[in-house]
N, C-alpha and C. Protein backbone atom coordinates (compact mmCIF):
# COMPACT_ATOMS: atom_id res chain seq x y z
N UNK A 1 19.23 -4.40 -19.45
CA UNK A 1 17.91 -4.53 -18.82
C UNK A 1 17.49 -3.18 -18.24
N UNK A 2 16.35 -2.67 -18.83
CA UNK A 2 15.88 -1.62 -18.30
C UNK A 2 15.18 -1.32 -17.14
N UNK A 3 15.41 -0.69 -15.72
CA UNK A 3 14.58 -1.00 -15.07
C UNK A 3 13.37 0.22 -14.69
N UNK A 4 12.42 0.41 -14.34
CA UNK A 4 11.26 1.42 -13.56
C UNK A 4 10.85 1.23 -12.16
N UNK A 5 10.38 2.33 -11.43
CA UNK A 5 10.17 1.46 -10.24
C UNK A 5 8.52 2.91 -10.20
N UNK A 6 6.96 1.99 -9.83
CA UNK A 6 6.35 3.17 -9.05
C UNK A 6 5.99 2.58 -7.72
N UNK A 7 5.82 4.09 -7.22
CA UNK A 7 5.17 3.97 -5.75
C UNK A 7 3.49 4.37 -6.08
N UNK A 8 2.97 3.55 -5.44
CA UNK A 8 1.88 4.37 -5.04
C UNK A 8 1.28 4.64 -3.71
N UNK A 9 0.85 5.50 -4.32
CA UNK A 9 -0.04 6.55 -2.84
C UNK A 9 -0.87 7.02 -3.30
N UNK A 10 -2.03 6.75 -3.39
CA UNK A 10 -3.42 6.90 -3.58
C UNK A 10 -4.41 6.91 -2.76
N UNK A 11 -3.83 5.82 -1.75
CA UNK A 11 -4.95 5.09 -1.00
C UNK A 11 -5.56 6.28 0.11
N UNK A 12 -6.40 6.70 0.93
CA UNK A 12 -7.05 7.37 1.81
C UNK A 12 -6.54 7.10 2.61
N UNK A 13 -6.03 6.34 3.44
CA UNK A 13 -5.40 6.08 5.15
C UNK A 13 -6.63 6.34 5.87
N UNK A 14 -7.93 5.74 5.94
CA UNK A 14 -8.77 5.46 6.39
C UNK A 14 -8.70 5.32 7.90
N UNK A 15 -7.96 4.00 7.76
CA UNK A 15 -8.05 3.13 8.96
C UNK A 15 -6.30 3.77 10.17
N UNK A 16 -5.98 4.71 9.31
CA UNK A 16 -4.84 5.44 9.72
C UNK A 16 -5.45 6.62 10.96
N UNK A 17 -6.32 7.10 10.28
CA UNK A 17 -7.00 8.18 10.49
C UNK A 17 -6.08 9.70 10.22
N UNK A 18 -4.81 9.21 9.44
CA UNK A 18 -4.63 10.44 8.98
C UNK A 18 -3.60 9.96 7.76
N UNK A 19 -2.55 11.14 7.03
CA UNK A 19 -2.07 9.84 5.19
C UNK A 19 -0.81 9.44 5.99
N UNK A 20 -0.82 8.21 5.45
CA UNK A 20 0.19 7.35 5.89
C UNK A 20 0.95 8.06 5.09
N UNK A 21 1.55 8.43 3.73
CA UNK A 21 2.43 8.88 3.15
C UNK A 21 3.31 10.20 3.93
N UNK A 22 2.60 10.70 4.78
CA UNK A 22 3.48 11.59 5.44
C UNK A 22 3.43 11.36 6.48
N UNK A 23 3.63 10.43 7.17
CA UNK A 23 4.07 9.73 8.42
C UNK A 23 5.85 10.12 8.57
N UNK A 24 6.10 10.21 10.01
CA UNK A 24 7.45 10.44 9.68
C UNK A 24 8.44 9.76 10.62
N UNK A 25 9.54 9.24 10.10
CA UNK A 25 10.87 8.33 10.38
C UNK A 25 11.73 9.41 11.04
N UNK A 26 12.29 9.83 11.51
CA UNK A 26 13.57 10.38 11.53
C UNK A 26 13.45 11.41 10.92
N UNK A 27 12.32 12.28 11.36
CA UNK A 27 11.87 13.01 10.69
C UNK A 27 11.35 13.54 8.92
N UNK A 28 11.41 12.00 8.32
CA UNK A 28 11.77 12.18 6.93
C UNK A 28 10.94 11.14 6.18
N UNK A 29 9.19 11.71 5.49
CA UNK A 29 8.07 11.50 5.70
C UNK A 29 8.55 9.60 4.97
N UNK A 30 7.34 9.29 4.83
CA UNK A 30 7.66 7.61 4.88
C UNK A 30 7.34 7.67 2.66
N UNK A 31 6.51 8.21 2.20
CA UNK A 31 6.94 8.66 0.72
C UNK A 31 8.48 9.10 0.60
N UNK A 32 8.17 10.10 1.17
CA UNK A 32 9.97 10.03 0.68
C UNK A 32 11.33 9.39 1.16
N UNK A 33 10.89 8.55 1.99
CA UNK A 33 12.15 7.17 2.28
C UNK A 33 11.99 6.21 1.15
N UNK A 34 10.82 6.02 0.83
CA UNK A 34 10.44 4.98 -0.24
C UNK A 34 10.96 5.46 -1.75
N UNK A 35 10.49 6.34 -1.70
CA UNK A 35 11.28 7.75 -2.92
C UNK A 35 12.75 7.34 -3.10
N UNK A 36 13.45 7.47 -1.75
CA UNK A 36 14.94 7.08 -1.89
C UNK A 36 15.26 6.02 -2.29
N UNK A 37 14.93 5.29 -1.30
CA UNK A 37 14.92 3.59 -1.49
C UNK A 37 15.01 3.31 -3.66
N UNK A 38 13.33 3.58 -4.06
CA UNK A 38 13.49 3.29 -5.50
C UNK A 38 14.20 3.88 -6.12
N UNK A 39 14.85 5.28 -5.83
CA UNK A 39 15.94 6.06 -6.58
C UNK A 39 17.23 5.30 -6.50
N UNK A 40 17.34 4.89 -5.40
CA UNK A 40 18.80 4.27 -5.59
C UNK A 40 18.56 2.84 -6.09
N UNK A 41 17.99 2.50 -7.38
CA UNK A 41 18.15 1.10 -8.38
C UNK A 41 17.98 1.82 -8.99
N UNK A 42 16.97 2.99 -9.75
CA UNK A 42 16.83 3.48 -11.01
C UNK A 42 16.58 4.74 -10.77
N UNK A 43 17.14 5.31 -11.88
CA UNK A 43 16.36 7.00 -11.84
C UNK A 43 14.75 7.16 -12.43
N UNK A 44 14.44 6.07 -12.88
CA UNK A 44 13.27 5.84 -13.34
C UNK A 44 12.27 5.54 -12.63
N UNK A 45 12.15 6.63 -11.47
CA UNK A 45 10.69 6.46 -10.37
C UNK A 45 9.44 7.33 -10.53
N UNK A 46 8.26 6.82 -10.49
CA UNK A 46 7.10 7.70 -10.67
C UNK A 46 5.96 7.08 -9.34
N UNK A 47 5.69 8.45 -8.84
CA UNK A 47 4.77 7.89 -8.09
C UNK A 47 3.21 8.42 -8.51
N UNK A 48 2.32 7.39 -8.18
CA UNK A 48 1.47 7.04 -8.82
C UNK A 48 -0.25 7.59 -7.51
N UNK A 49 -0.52 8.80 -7.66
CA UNK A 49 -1.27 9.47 -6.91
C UNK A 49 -2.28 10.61 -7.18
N UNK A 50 -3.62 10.73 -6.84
CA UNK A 50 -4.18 11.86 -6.76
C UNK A 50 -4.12 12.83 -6.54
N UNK A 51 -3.39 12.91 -5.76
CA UNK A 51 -2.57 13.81 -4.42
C UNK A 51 -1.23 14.83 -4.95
N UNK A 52 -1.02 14.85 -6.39
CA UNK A 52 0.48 15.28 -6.32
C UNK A 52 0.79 17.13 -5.75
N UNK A 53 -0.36 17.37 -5.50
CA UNK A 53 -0.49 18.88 -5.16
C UNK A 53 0.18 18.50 -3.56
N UNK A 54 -0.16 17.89 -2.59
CA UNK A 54 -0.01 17.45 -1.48
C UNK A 54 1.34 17.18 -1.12
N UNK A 55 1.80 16.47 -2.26
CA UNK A 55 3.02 15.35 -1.75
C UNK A 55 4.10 16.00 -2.43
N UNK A 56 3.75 16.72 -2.89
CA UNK A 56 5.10 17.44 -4.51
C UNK A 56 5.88 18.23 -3.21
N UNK A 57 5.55 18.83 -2.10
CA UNK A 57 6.78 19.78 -1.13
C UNK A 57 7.27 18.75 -0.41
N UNK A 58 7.41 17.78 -0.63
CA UNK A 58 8.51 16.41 0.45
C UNK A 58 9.21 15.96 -0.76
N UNK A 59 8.95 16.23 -1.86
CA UNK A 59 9.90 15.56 -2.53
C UNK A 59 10.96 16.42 -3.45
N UNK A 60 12.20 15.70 -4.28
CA UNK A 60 12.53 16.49 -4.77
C UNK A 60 12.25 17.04 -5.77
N UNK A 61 12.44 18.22 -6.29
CA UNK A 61 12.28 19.04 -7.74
C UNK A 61 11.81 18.04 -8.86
N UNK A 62 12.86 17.29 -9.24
CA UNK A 62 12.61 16.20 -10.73
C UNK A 62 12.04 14.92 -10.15
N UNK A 63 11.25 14.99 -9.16
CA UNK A 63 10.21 13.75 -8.67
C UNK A 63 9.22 13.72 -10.39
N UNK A 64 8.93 12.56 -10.64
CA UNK A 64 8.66 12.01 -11.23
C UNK A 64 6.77 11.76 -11.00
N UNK A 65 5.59 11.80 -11.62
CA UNK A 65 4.41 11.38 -11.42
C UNK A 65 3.53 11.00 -12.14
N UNK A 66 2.98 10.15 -11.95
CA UNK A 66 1.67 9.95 -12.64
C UNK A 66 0.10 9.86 -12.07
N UNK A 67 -0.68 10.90 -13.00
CA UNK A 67 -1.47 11.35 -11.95
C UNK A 67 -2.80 10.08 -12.38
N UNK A 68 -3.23 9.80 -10.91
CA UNK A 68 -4.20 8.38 -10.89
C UNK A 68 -5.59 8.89 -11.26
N UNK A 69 -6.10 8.14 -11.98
CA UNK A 69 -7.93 8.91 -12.43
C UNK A 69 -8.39 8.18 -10.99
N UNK A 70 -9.67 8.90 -10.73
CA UNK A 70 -10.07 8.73 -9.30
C UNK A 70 -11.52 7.81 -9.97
N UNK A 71 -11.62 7.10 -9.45
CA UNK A 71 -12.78 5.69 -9.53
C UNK A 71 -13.85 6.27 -10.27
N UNK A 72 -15.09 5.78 -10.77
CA UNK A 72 -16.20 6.20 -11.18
C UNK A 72 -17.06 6.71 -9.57
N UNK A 73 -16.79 5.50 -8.95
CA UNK A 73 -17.92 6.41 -7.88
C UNK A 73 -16.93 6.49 -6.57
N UNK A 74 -16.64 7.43 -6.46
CA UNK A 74 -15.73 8.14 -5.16
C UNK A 74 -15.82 7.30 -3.79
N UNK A 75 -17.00 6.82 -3.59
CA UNK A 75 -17.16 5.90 -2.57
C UNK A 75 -16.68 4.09 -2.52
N UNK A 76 -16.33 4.13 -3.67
CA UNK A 76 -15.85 2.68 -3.83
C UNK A 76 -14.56 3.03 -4.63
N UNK A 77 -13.12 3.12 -4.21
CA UNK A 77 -11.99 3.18 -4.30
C UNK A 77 -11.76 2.27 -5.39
N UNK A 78 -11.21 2.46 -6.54
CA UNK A 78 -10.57 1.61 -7.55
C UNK A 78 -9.57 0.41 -6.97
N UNK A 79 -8.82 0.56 -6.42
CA UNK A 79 -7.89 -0.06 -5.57
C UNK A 79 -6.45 0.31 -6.13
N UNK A 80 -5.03 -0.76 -5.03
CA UNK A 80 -3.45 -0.92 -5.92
C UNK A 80 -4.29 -1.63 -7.31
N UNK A 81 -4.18 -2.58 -7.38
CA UNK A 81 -4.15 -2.93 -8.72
C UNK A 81 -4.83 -2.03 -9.87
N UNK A 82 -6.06 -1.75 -9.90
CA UNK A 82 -6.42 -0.79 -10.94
C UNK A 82 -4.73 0.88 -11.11
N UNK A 83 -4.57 0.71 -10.31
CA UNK A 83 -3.70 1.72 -10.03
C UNK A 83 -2.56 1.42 -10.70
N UNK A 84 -2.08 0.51 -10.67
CA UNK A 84 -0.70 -0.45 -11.34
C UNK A 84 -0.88 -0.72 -12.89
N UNK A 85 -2.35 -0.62 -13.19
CA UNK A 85 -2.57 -1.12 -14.51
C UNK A 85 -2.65 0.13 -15.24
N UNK A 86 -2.78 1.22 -14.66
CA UNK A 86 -2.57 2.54 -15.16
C UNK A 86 -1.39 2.57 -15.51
N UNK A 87 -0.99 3.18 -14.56
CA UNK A 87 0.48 3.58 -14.49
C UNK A 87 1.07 2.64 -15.16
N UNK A 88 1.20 1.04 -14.77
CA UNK A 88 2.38 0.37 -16.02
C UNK A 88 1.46 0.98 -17.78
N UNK A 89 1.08 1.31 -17.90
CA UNK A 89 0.77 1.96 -19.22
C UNK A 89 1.77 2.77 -19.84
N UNK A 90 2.40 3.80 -18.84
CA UNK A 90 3.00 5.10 -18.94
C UNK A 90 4.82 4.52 -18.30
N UNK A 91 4.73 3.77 -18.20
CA UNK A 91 6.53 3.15 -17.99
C UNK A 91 6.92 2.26 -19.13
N UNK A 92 8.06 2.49 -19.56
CA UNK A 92 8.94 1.68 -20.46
C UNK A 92 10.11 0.97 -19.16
N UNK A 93 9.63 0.13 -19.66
CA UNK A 93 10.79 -0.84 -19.25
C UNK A 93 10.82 -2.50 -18.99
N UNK A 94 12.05 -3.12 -18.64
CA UNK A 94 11.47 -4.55 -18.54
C UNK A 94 11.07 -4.92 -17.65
N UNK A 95 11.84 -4.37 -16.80
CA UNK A 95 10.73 -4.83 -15.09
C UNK A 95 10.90 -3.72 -14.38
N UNK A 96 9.93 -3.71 -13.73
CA UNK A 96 9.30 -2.64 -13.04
C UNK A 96 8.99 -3.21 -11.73
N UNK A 97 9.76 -2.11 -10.44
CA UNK A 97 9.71 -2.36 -9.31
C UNK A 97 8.44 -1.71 -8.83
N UNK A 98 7.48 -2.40 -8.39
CA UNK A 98 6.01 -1.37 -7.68
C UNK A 98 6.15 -1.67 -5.79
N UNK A 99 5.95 -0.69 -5.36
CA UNK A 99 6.32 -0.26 -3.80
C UNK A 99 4.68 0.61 -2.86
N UNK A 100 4.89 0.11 -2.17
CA UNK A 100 3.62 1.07 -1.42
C UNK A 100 4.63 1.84 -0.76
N UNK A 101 4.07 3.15 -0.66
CA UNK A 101 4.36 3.93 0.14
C UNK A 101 4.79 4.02 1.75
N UNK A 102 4.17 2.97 1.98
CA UNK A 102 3.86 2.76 3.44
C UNK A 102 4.74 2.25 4.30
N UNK A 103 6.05 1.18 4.03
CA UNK A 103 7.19 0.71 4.41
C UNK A 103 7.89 1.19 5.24
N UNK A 104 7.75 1.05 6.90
CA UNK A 104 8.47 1.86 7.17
C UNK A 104 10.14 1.11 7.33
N UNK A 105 10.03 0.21 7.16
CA UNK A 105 11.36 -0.76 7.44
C UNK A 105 12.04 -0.96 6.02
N UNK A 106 11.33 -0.61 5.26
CA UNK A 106 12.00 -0.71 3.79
C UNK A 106 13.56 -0.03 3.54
N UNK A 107 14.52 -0.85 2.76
CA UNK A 107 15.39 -0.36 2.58
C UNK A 107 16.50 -1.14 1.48
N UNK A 108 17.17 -0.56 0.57
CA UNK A 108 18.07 -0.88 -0.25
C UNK A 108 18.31 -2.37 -0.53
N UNK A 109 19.22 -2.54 0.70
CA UNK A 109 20.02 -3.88 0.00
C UNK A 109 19.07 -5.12 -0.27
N UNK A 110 18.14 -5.13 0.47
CA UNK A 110 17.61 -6.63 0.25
C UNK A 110 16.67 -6.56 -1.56
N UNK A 111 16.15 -5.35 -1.63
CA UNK A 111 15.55 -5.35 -3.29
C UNK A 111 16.34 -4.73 -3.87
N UNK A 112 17.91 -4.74 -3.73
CA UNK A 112 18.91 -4.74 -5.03
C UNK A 112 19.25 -6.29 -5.25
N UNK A 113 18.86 -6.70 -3.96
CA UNK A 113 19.57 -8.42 -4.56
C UNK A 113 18.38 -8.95 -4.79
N UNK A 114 17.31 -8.89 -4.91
CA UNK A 114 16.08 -9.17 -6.20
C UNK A 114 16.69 -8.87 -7.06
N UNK A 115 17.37 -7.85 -7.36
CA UNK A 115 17.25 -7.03 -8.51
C UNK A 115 18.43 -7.91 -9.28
N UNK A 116 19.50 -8.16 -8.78
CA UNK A 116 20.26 -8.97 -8.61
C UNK A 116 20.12 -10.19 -9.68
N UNK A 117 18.48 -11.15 -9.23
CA UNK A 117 18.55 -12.25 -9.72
C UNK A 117 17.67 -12.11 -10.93
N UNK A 118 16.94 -10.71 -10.80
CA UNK A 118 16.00 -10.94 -12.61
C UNK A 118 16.41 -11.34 -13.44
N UNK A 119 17.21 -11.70 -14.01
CA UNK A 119 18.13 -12.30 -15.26
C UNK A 119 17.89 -13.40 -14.80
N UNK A 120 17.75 -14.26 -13.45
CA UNK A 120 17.68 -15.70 -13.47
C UNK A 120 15.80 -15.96 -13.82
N UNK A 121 15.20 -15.32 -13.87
CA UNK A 121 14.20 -15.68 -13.67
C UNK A 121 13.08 -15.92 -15.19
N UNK A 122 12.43 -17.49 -15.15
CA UNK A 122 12.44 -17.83 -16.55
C UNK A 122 11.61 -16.74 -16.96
N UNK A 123 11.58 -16.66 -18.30
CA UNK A 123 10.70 -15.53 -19.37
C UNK A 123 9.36 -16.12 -19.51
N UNK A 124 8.94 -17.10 -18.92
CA UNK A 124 7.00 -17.22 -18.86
C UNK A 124 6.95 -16.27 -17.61
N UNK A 125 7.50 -15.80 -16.65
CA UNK A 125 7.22 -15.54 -15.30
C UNK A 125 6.55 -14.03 -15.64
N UNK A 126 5.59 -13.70 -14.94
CA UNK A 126 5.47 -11.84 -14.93
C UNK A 126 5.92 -11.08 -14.11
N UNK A 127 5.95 -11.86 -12.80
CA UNK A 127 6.63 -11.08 -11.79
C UNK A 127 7.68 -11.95 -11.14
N UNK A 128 8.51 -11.53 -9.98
CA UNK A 128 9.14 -11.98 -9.15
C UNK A 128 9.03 -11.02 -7.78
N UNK A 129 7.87 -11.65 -6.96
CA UNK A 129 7.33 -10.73 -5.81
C UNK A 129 7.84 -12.22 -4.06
N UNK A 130 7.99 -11.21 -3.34
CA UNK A 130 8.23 -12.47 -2.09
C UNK A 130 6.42 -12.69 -1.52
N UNK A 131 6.61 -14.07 -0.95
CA UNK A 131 5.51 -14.64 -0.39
C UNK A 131 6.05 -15.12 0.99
N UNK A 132 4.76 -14.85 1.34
CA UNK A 132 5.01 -15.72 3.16
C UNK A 132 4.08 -16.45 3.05
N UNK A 133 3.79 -16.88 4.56
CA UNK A 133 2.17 -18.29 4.86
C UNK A 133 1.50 -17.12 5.01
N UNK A 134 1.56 -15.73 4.68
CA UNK A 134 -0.01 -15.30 4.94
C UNK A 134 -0.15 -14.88 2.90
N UNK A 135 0.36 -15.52 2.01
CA UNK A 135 0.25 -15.20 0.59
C UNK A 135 1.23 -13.83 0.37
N UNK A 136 1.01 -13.49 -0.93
CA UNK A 136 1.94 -12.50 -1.76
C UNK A 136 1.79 -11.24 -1.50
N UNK A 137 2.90 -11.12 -1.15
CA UNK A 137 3.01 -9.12 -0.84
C UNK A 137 3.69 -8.24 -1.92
N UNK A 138 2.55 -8.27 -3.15
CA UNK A 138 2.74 -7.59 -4.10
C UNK A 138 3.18 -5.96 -4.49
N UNK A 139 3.14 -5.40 -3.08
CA UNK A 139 3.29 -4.48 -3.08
C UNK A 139 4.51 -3.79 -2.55
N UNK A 140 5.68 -5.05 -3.13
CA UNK A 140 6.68 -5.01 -2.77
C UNK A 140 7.87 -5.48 -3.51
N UNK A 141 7.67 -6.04 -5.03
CA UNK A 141 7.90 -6.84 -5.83
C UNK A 141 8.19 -6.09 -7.37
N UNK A 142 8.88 -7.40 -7.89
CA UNK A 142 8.92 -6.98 -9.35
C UNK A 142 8.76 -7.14 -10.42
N UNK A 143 7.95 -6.27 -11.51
CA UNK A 143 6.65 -7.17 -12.14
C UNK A 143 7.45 -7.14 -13.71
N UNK A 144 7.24 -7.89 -14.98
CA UNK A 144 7.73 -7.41 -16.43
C UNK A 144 6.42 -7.06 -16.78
N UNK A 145 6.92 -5.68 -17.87
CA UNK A 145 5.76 -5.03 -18.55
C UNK A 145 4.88 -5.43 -19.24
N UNK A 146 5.41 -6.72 -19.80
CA UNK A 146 4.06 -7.43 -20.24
C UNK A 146 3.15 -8.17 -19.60
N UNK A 147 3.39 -7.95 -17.84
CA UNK A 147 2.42 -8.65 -17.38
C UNK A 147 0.86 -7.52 -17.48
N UNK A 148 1.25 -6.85 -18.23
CA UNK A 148 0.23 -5.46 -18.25
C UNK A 148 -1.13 -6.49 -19.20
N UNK A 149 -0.73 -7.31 -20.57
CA UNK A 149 -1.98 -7.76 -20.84
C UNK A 149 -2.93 -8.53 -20.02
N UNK A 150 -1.94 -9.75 -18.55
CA UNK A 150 -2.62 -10.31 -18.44
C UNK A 150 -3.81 -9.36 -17.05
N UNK A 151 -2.80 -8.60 -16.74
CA UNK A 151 -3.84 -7.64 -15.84
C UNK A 151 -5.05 -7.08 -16.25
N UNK A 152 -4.84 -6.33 -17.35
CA UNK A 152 -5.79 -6.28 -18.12
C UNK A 152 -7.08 -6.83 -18.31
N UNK A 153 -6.88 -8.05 -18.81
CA UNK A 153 -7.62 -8.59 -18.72
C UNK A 153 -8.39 -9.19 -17.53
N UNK A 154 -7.74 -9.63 -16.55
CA UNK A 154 -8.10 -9.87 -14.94
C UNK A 154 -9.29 -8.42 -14.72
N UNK A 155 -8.79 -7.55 -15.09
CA UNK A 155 -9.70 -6.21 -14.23
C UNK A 155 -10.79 -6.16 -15.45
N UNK A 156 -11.02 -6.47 -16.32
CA UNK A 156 -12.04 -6.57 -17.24
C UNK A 156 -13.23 -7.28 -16.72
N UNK A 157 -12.61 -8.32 -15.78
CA UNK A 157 -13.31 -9.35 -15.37
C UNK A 157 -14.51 -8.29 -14.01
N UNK A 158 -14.21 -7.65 -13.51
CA UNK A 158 -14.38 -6.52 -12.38
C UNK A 158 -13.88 -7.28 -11.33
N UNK A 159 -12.90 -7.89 -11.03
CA UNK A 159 -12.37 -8.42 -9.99
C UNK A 159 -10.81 -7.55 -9.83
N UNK A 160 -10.49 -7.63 -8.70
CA UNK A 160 -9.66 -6.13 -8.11
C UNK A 160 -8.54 -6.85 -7.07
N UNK A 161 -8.59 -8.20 -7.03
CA UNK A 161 -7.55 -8.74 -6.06
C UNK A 161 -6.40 -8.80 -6.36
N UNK A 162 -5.19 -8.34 -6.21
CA UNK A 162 -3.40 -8.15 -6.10
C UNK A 162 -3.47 -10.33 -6.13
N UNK A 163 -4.07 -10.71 -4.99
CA UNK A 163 -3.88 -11.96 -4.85
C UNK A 163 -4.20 -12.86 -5.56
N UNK A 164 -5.53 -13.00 -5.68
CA UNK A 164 -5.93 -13.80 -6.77
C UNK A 164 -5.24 -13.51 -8.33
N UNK A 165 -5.18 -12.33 -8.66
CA UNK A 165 -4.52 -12.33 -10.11
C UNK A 165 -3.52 -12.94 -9.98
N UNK A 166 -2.53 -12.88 -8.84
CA UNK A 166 -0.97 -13.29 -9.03
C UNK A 166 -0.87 -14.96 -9.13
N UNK A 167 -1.80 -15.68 -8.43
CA UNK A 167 -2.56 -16.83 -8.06
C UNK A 167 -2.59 -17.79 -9.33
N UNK A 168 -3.10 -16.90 -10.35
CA UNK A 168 -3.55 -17.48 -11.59
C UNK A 168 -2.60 -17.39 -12.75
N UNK A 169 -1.67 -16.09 -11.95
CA UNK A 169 -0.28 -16.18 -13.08
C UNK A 169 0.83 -17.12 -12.82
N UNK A 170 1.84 -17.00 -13.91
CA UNK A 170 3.32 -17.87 -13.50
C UNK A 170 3.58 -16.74 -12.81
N UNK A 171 3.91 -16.81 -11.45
CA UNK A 171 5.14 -15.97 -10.74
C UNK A 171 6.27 -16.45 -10.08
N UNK A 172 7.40 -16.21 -10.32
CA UNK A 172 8.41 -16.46 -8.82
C UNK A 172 8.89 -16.17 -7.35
N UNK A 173 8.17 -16.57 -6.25
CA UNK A 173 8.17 -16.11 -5.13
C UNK A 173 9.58 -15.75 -4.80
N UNK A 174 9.80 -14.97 -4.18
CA UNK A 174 10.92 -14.59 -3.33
C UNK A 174 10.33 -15.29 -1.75
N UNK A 175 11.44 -16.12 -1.41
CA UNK A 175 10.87 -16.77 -0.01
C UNK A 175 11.80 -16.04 0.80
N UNK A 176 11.69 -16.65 2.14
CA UNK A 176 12.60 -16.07 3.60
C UNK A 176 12.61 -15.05 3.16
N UNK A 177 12.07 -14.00 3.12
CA UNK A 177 11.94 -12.60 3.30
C UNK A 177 11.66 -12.05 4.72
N UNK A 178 12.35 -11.39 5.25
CA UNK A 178 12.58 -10.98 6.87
C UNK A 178 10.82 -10.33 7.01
N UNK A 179 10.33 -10.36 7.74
CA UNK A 179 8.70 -10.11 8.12
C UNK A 179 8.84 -8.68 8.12
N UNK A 180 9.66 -8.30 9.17
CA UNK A 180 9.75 -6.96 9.10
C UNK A 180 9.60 -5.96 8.37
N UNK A 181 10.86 -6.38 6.63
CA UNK A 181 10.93 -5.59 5.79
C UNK A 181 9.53 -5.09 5.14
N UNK A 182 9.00 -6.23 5.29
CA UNK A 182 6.93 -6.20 4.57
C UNK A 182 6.16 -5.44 5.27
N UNK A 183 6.81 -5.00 6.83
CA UNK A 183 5.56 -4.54 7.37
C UNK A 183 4.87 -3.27 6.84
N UNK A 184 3.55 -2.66 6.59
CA UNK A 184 3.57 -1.73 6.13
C UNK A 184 2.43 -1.13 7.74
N UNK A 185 2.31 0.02 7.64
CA UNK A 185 1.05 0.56 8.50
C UNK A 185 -0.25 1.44 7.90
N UNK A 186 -1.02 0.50 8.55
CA UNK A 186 -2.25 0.45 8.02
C UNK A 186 -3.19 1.57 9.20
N UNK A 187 -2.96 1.22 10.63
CA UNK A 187 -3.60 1.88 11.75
C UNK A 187 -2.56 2.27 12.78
N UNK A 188 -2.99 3.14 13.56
CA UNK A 188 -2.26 3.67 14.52
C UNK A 188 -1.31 2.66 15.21
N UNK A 189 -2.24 1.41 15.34
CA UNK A 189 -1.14 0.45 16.38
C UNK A 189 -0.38 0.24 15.11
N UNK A 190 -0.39 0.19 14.25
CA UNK A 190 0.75 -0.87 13.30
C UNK A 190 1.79 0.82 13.69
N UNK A 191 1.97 2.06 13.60
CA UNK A 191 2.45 3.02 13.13
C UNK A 191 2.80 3.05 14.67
N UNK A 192 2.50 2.64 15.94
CA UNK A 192 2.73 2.73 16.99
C UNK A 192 4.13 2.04 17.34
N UNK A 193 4.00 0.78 16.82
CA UNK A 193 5.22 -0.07 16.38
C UNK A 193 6.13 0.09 16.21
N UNK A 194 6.43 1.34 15.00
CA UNK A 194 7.42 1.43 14.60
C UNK A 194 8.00 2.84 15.40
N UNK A 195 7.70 3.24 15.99
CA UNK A 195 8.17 4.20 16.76
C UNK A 195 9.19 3.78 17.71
N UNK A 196 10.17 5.08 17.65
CA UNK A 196 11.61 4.85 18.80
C UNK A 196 10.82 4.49 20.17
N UNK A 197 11.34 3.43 20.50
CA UNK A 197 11.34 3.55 22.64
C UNK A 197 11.78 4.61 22.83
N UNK A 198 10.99 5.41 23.83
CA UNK A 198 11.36 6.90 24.36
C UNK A 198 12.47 6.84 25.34
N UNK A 199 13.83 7.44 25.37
CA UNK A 199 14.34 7.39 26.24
C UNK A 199 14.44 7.02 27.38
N UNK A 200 15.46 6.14 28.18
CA UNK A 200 15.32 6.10 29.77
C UNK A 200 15.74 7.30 30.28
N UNK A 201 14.96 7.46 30.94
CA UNK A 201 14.64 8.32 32.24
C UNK A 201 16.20 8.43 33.51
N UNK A 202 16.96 9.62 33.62
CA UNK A 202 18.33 9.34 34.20
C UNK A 202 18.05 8.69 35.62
N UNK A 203 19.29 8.41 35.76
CA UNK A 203 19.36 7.43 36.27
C UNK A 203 19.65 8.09 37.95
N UNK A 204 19.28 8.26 39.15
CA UNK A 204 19.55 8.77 40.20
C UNK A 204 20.40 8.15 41.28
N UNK A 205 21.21 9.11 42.04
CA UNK A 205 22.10 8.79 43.16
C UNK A 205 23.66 8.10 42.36
């Protein structure tokens, strides 16, 4: 079983007010934790961005990319999905791990043991992504390459929802998924969050 994994980072960080992709952990920007993270299941990572002039000095040398065409009208953002339907164009493989950038809690073991059960999962399915009660967090999941026709076709339609497409496909949820691991940051308070408690203050007498 062959596997791929992309990230993308495309998005503007708007509501960030500055790029979430170089946000930083432990000093060690939040692209390239995610970078790690998909390197260690496959050597087969590409991240999927406008930006690679930007992001190419955080990563390493044989980083991997595919560069995203930027929307017809600059003011209305293509979105992830148009983005996914690219890029799975340019990957071989049977399933393909897709990741946002943005994760700051993301880490190894819990999407190796996805990775784990793809072999259980029947062959009508396209993906195997986890769901909570607030719906599918696709941007965290793992899709087979032939779910590329039915996308396809979905974005033909000019409809752009991660949700609704998945909605209308066979997928297999991944349930009890820890909340945490999903969180991604979107605005300062979400990115506020994840920040260390600052030291206590010594202690006197």
């Amino acid at each position: 079983m062959k596997l791929a994994a992309l990230i993308l980072a495309g998005g503007r960080s708007q509501r960030m007010g500055r790029d979430k992709a170089l946000l930083e952990i432990g000093g060690v920007p939040l692209l390239r934790r995610t970078w790690e993270v998909a390197r260690s299941l496959t050597p087969e990572v590409k991240i999927v961005t406008p930006r690679r002039d930007r992001y190419q000095p955080y990563l390493p040398i044989d980083a991997q990319w595919i560069e995203e065409s930027p929307p017809p009208e600059p003011s209305s953002p293509a979105g992830p999905l148009a983005a996914f339907a690219q890029a799975l164009t340019q990957v071989e493989a049977d399933w393909v791990l897709l990741l946002a950038c943005d994760l700051p809690n993301l880490h190894p073991d819990p999407v190796n043991q996805w990775c784990q059960s793809l072999s259980q999962v029947p062959t009508a399915a396209i993906a195997y992504v986890p769901k909570t009660a607030q719906g599918w967090e696709p941007l965290c999941g793992w899709y087979r390459s032939p779910c590329l026709t039915s996308l396809q076709a979905y974005l033909a339609t000019g409809q752009r929802s991660f949700q609704a497409w998945l909605d209308q496909s066979e997928v297999v949820p991944i349930l009890n998924v820890p909340v945490d691991l999903l969180a991604n940051c979107n605005t300062p308070a979400d990115w506020q969050r994840w920040q260390p408690a600052p030291p206590s203050p010594p202690r006197r007498g």
